[in-house]
Protein backbone atom coordinates (compact mmCIF):
# COMPACT_ATOMS: atom_id res chain seq x y z
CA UNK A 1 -126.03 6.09 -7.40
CA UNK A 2 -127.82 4.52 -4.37
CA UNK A 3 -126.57 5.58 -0.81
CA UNK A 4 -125.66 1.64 -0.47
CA UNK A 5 -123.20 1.16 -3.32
CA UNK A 6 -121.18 4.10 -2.49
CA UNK A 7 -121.00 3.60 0.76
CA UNK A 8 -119.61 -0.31 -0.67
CA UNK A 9 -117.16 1.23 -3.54
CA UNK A 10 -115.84 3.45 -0.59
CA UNK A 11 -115.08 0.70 2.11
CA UNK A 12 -113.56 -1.60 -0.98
CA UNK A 13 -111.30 1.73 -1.65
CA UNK A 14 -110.13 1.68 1.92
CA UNK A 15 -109.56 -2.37 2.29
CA UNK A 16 -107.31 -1.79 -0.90
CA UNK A 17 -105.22 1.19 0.07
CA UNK A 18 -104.87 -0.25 3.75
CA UNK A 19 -103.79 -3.76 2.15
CA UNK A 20 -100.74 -1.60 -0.38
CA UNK A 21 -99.97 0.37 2.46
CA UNK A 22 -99.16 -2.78 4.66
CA UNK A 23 -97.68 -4.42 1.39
CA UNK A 24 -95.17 -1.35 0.45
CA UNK A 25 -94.34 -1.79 4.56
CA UNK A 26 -93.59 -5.33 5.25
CA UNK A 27 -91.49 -4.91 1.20
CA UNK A 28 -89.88 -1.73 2.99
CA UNK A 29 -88.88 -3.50 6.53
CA UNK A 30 -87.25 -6.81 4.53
CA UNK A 31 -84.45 -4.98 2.73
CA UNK A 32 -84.35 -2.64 5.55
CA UNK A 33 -85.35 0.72 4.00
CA UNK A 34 -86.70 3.18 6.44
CA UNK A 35 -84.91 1.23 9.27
CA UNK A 36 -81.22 2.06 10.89
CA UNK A 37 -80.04 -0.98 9.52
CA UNK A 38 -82.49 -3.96 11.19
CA UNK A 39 -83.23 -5.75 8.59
CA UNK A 40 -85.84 -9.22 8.92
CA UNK A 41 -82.30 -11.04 7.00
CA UNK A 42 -81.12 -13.92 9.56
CA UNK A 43 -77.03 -14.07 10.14
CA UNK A 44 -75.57 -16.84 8.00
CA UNK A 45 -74.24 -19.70 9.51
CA UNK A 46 -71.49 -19.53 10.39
CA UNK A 47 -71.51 -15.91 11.07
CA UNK A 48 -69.80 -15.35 14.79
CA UNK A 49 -67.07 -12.91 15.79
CA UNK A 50 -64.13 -14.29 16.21
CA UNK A 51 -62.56 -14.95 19.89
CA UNK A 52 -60.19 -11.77 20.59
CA UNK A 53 -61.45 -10.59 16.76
CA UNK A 54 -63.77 -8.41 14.92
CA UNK A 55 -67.10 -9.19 13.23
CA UNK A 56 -68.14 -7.37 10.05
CA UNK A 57 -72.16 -7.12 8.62
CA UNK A 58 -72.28 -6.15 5.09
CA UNK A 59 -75.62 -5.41 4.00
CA UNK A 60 -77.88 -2.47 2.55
CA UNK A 61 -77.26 -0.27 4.99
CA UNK A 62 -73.54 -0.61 4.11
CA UNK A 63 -70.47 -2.22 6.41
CA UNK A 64 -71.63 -2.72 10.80
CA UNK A 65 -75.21 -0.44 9.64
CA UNK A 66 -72.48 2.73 8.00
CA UNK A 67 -75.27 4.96 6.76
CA UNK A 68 -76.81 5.29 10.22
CA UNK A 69 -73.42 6.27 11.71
CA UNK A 70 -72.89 9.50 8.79
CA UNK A 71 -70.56 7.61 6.03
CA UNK A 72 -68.75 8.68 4.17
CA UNK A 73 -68.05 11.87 6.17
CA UNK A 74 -67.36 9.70 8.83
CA UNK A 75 -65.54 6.34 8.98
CA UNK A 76 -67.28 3.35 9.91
CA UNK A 77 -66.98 0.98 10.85
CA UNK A 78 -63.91 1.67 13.53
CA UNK A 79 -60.84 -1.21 14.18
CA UNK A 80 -59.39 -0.49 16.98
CA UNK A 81 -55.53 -2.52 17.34
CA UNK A 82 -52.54 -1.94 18.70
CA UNK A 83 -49.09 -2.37 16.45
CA UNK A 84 -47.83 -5.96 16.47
CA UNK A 85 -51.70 -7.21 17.29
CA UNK A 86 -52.55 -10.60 15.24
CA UNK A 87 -56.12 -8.88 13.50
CA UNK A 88 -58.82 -11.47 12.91
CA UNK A 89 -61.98 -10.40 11.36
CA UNK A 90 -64.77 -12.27 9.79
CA UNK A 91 -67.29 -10.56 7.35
CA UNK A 92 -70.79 -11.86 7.24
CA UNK A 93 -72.77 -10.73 3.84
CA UNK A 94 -76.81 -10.54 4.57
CA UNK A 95 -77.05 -8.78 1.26
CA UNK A 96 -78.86 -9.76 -2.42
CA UNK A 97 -75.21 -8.40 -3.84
CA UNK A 98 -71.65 -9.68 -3.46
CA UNK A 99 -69.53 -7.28 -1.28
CA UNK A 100 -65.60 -7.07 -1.30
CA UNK A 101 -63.73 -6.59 1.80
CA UNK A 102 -60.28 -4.50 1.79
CA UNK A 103 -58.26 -2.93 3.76
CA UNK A 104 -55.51 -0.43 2.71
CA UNK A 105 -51.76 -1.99 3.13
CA UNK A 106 -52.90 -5.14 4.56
CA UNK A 107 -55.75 -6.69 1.75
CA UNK A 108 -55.11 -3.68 -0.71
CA UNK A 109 -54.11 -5.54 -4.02
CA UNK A 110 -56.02 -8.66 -3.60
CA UNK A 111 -59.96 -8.55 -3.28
CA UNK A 112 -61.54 -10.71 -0.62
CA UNK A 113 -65.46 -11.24 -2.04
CA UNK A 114 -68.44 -12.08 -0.09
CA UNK A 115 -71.27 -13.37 -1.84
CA UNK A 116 -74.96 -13.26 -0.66
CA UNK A 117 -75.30 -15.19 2.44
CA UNK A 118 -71.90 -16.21 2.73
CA UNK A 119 -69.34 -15.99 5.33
CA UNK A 120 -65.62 -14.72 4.60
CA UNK A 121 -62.97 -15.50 7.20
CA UNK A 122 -60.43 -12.79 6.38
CA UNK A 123 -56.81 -14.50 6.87
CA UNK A 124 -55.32 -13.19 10.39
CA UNK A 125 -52.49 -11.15 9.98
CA UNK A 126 -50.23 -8.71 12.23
CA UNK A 127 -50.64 -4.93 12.35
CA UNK A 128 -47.11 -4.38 11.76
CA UNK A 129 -47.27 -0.69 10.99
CA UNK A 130 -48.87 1.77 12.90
CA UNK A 131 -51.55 4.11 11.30
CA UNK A 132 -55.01 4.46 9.71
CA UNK A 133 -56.00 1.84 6.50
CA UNK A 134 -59.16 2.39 5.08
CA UNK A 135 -61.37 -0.66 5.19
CA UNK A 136 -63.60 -0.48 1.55
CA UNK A 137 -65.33 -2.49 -0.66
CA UNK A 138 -64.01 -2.51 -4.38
CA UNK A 139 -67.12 -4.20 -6.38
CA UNK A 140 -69.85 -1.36 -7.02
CA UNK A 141 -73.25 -2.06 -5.90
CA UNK A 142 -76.05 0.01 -4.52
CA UNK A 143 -75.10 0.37 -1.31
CA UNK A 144 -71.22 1.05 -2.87
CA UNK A 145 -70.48 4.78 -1.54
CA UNK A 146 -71.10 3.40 2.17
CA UNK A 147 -68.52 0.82 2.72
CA UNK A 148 -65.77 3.06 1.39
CA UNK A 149 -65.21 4.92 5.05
CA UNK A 150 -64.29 2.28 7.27
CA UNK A 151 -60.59 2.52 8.90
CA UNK A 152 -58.36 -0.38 10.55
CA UNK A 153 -56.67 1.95 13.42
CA UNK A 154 -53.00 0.40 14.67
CA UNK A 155 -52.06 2.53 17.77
CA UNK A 156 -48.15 2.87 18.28
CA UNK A 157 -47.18 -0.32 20.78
């Protein structure tokens, strides 16, 4: 084989494997794999935190980026209230998959479901009771195992 043609078939070779590589990259950064938790997903509208309230991001990288803060051995994310606190959180999915939002002894027998770019406004209640809830999801996805650690924290008033 001529010096020529090789020297062709090799710099086709590289122009291919360059153009996967920055293929499998851009597919890699837009659902956020290889990333602690930026994603190239937008907010939905509608997606602020509430005055005095909380503001919840479920997405692949679980609830508020959970994998990159060591769920499930440690919770995430963290409510912080104090007993006799009116809660208000609002949960923002930016996720291909419907997420549910619960939290233990508040939202523990009713399931409050996101769907993919939508907005939930969880209904405001009081922390009446002091102690640790877990915050979860209850609809198994991929990302299922890391938004089973979060914890609603009601500090004695």
């Amino acid at each position: 084989m001529p010096l020529e043609l090789t020297r062709r078939i090799a710099l086709v070779v590289v122009v291919v494997v360059l153009a996967a590589t920055g293929a499998l990259v851009a597919y890699d950064l837009s659902i956020g794999i290889g990333t602690t938790g930026t994603t190239a997903k937008s907010l939905p509208s509608g997606c602020v935190r509430p005055a005095n309230g909380f503001l919840i991001i479920a997405d692949n990288t679980g609830y508020n980026d959970s994998i990159a803060h060591g769920v499930p051995a440690n919770a995430w994310p963290i409510i912080n209230v104090t007993q006799g606190q009116t809660v208000d959180i609002v949960v923002c999915n930016t996720d291909t998959f419907s997420h549910g939002f619960q939290i233990g002894r508040y939202f523990d027998s009713q399931i409050e479901t996101v769907g993919p770019g939508q907005v939930l406004h969880v209904p405001p209640f009081v922390a009446s009771e002091a102690g640790n809830f877990q915050i979860f999801c209850s609809i198994p996805c991929e990302v299922h195992l890391y938004m089973q650690s979060g914890q609603l924290r009601v500090s004695a008033s």
